[in-house]
Protein backbone atom coordinates (compact mmCIF):
# COMPACT_ATOMS: atom_id res chain seq x y z
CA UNK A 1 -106.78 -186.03 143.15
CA UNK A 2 -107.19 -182.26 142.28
CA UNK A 3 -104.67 -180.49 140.88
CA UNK A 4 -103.43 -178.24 144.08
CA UNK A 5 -103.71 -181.62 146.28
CA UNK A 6 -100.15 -183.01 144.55
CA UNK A 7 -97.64 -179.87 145.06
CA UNK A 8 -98.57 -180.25 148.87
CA UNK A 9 -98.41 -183.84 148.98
CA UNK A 10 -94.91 -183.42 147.76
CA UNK A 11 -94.08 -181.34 150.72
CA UNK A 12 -94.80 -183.14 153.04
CA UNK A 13 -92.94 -186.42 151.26
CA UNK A 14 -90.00 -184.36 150.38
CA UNK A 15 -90.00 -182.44 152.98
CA UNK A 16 -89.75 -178.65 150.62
CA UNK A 17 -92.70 -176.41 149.90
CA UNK A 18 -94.40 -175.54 146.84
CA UNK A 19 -92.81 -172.59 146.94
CA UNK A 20 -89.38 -173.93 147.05
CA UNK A 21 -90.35 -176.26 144.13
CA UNK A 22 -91.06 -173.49 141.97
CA UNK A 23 -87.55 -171.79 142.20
CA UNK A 24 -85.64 -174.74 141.90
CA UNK A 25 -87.92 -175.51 138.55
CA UNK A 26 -87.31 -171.86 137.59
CA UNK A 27 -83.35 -171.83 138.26
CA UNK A 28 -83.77 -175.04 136.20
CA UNK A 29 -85.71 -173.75 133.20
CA UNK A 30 -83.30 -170.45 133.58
CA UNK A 31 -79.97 -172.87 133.04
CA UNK A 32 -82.19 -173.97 130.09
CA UNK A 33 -82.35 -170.78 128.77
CA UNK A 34 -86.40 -171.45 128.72
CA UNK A 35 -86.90 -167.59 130.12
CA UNK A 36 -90.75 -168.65 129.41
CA UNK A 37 -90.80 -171.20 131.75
CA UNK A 38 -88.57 -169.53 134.39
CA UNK A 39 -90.78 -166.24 134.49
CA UNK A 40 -93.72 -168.69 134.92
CA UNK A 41 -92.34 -171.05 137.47
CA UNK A 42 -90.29 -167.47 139.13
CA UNK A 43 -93.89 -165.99 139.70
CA UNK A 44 -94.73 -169.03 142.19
CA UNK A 45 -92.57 -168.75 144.23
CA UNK A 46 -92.37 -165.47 145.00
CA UNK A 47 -96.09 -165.67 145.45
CA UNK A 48 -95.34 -168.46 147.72
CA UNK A 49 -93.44 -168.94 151.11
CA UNK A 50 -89.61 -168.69 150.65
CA UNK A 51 -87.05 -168.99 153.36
CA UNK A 52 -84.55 -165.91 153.65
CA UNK A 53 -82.12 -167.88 151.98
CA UNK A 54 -84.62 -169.12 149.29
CA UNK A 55 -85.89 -165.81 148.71
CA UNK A 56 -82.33 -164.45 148.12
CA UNK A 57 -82.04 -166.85 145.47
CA UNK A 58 -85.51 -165.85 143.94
CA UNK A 59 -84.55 -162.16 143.77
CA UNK A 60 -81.22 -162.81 141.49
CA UNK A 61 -83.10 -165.23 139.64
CA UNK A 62 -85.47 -162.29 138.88
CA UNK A 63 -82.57 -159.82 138.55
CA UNK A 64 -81.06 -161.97 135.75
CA UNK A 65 -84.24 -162.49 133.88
CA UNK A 66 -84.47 -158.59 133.81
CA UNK A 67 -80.91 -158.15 132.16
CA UNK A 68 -81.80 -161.33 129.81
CA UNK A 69 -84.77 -159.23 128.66
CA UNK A 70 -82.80 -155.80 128.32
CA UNK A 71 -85.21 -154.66 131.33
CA UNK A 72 -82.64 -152.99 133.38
CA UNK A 73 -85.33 -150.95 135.45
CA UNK A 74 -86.77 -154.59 136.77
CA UNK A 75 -83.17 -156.00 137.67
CA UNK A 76 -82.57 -152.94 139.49
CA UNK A 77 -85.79 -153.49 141.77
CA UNK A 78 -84.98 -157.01 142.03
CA UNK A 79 -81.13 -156.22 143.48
CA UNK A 80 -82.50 -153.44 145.22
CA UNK A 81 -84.77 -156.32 147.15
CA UNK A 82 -82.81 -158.51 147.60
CA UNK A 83 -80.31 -156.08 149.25
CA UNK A 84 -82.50 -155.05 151.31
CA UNK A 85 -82.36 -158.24 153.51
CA UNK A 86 -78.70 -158.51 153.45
CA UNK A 87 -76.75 -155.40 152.24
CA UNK A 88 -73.81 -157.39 152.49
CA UNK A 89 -74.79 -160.23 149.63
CA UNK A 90 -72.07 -161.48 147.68
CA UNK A 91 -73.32 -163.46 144.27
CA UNK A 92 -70.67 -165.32 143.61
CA UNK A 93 -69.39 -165.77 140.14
CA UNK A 94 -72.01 -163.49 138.06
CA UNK A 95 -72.58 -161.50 134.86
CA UNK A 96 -70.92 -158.02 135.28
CA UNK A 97 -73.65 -156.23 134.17
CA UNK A 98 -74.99 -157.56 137.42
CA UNK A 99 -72.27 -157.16 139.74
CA UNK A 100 -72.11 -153.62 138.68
CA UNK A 101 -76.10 -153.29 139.38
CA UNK A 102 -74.64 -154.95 142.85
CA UNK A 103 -72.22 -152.43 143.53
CA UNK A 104 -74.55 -149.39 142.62
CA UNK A 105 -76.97 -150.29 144.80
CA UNK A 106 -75.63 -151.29 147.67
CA UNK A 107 -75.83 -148.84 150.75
CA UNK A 108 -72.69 -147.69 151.69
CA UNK A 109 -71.47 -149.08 155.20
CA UNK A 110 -72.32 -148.01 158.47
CA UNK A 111 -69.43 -145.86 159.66
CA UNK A 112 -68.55 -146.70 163.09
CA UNK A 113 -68.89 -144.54 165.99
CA UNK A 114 -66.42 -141.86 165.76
CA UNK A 115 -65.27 -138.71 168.44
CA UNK A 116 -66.77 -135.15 168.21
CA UNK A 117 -65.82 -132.04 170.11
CA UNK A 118 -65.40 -127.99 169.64
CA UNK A 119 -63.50 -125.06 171.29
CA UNK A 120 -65.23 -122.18 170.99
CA UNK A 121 -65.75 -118.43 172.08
CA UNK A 122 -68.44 -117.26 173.57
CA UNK A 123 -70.91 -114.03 173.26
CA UNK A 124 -74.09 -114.25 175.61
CA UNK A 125 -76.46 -111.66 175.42
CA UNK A 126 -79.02 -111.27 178.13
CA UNK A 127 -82.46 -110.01 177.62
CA UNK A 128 -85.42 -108.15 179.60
CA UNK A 129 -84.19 -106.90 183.37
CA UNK A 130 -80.86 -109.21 183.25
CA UNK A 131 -80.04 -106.81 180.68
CA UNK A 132 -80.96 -103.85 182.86
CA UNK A 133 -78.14 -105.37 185.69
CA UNK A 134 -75.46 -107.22 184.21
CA UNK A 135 -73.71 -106.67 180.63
CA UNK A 136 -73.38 -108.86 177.44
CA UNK A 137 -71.22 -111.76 178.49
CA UNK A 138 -67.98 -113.46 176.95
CA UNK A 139 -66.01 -116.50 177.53
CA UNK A 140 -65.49 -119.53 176.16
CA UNK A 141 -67.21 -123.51 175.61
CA UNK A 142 -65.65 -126.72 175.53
CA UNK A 143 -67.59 -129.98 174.21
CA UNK A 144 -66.45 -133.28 173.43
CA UNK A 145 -68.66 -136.74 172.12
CA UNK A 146 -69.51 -139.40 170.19
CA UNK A 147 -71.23 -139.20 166.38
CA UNK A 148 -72.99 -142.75 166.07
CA UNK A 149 -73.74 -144.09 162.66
CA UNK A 150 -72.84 -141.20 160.83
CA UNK A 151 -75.88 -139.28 161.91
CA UNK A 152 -76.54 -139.06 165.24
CA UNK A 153 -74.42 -136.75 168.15
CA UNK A 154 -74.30 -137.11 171.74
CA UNK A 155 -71.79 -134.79 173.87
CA UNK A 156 -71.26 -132.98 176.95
CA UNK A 157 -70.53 -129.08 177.28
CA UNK A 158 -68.87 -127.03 179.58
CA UNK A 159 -69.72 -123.28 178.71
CA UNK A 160 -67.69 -120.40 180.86
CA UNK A 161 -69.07 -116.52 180.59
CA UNK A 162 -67.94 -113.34 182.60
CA UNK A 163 -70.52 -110.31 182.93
CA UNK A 164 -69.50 -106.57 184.35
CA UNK A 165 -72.80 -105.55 186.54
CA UNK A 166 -74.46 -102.15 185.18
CA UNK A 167 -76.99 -101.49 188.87
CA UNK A 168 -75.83 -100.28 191.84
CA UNK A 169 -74.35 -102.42 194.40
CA UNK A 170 -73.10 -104.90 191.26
CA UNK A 171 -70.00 -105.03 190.68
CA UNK A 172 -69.73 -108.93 188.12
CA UNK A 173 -70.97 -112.17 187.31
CA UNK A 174 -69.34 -115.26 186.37
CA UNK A 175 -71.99 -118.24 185.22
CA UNK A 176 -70.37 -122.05 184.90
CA UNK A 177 -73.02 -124.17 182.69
CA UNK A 178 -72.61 -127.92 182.62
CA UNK A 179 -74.62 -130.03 180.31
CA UNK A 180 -75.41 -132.67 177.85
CA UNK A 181 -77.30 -133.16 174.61
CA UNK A 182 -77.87 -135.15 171.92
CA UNK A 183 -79.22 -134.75 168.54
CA UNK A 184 -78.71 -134.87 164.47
CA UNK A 185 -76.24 -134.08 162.05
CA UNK A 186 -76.33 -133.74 158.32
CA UNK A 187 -74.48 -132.23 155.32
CA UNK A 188 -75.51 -129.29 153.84
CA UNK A 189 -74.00 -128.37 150.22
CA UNK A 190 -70.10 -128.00 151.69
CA UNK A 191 -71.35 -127.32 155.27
CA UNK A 192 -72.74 -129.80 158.06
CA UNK A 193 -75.35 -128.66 160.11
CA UNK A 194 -76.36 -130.09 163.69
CA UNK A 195 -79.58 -129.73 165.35
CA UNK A 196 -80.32 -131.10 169.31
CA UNK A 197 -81.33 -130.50 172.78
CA UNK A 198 -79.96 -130.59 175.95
CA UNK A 199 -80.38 -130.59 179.72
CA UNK A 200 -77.97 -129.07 182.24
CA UNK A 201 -77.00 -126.92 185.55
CA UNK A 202 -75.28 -124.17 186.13
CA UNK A 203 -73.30 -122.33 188.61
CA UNK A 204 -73.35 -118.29 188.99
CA UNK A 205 -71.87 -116.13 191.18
CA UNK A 206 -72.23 -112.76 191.91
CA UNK A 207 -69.95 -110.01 192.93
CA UNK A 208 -71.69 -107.57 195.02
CA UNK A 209 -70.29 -103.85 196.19
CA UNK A 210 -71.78 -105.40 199.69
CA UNK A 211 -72.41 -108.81 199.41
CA UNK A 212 -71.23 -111.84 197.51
CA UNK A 213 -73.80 -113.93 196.26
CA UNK A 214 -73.97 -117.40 194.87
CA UNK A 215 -76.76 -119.80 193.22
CA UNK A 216 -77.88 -122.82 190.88
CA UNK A 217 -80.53 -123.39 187.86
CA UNK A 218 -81.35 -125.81 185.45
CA UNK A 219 -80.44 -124.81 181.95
CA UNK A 220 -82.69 -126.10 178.58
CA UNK A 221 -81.14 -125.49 175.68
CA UNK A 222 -81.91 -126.07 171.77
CA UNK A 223 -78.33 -126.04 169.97
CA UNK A 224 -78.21 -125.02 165.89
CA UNK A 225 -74.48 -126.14 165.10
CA UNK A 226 -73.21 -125.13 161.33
CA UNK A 227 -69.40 -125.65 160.75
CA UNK A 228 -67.18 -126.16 157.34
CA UNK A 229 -64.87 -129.31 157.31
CA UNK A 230 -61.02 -127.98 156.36
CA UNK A 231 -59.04 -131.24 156.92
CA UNK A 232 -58.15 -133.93 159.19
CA UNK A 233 -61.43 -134.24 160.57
CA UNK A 234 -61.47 -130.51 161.50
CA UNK A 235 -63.43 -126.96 160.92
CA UNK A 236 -64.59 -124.29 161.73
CA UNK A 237 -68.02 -123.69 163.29
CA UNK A 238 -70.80 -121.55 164.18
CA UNK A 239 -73.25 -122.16 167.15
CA UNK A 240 -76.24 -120.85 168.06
CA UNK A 241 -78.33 -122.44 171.23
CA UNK A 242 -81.52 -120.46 172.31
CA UNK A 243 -81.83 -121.80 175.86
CA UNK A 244 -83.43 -120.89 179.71
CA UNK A 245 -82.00 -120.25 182.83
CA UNK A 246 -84.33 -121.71 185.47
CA UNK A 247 -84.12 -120.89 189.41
CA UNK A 248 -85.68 -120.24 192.92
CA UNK A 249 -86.07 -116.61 193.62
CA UNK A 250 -87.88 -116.06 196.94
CA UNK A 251 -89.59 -119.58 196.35
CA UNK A 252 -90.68 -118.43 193.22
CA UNK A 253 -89.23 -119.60 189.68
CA UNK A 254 -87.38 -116.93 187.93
CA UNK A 255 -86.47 -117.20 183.91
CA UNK A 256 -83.35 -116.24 182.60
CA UNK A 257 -83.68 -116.04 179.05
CA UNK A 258 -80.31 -117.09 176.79
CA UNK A 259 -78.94 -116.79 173.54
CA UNK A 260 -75.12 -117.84 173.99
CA UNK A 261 -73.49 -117.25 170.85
CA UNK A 262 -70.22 -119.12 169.88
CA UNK A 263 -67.53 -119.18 166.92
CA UNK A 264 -64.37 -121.88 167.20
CA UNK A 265 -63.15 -125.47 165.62
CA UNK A 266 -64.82 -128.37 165.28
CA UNK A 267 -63.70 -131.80 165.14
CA UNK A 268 -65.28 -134.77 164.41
CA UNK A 269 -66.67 -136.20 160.92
């Protein structure tokens, strides 16, 4: 009976595989204090196939043989491994040297999804022959949303402008934008910076010396948000979101091009 022919023989008596075998011989040999043995009988079964559970229990085996042998650098691969399918692992009654290995490398928790929003004023410049009819524009913008694990940003936007006209026969425009976008967030040194895109509409009307005039576009947008947490959850914030104006002029498309430029609070974490 050759030699490989008895490991699986006991499998399928005992019902556990090879594998298996060799981790319970090398938590055995480990409770021994025969590190020889355990490294040997350790090596199997991770080269074998180990149930979640089972390889778990592989991983700390390997994480204590690295602090037995001073190897700190090798226990710290095996924790961060065996973290890595369950963040959450709890040893049990353990060495502290390990438990603080534990407690350095595990990720820190998911934060739960938590409220964004900002109140800002608004500057919008307008460029090429806008800027030839209607003025620089000011108002304000009002957002509110959700931040999802930390990281990522969803929200809706309400932006308000006023422009004075600067052609004959123009007298003002008012633009309502609505829209939505979503993106990513991150901390930079003391700062947080969020990056996105977003889809919307908006509403203008125009107050003619003759004739009132009224009309909608679709807005695209790419918002560049950098504020400064103060306290409580809120900041103050800077906003920059390059964006287009699209419409129907004469059943042609017409470009407005956008650069709405904001300053306000922030709040959100």
């Amino acid at each position: 009976m050759g030699p490989m022919l008895i490991p699986a023989l006991l499998w399928i008596v005992l019902g556990a595989s090879p594998a298996a075998e060799a981790l319970r011989a090398a938590e055995r040999c480990y409770a021994e204090l025969d590190y020889a043995c355990a490294e040997e009988r350790l090596a199997e079964a991770l080269a074998g196939d180990l149930t979640d559970d089972e390889r778990q229990r592989a991983r700390l085996r390997d994480a204590l043989l690295g602090l037995a042998h001073r190897d700190r650098a090798r226990a710290r691969r095996a924790v961060r491994a065996l973290l890595a399918v369950e963040p959450a692992y709890d040893p049990g009654p353990a060495p502290p040297a390990l438990q603080a290995l534990i407690a350095q490398e595990r990720p820190p928790p998911v934060p739960p999804p938590s409220a964004r929003g900002g109140v800002d004023v608004v500057g919008l410049p307008l460029f090429g022959q806008d800027a030839e009819r209607w003025s620089d524009g000011l108002g304000a913008r009002a957002s509110g949303g959700v931040l999802w694990r930390g990281r990522w940003w969803v929200e809706g936007e309400v932006l308000f402008s006023d422009h004075l006209g600067q052609a004959f026969a123009v007298d003002g425009l008012q633009m309502w934008a609505f829209g939505a976008a979503a993106g990513w967030q991150a901390p930079l040194g003391p700062l947080r910076l969020a990056v996105g895109g977003g889809l919307g509409v908006a509403y203008v009307a125009v107050d003619g010396a003759v004739a009132d005039d009224t009309f909608w576009g679709a807005t695209v947008q790419a918002p560049i948000d950098l504020s400064w947490p103060i306290a409580w959850d809120v900041g103050l914030g800077a906003r920059i979101a390059p964006g287009l104006l699209l419409r129907a002029v004469d059943d042609q498309a017409a470009v407005t091009y956008l650069l709405p430029l904001t300053i306000g609070l922030r709040y959100g974490r």
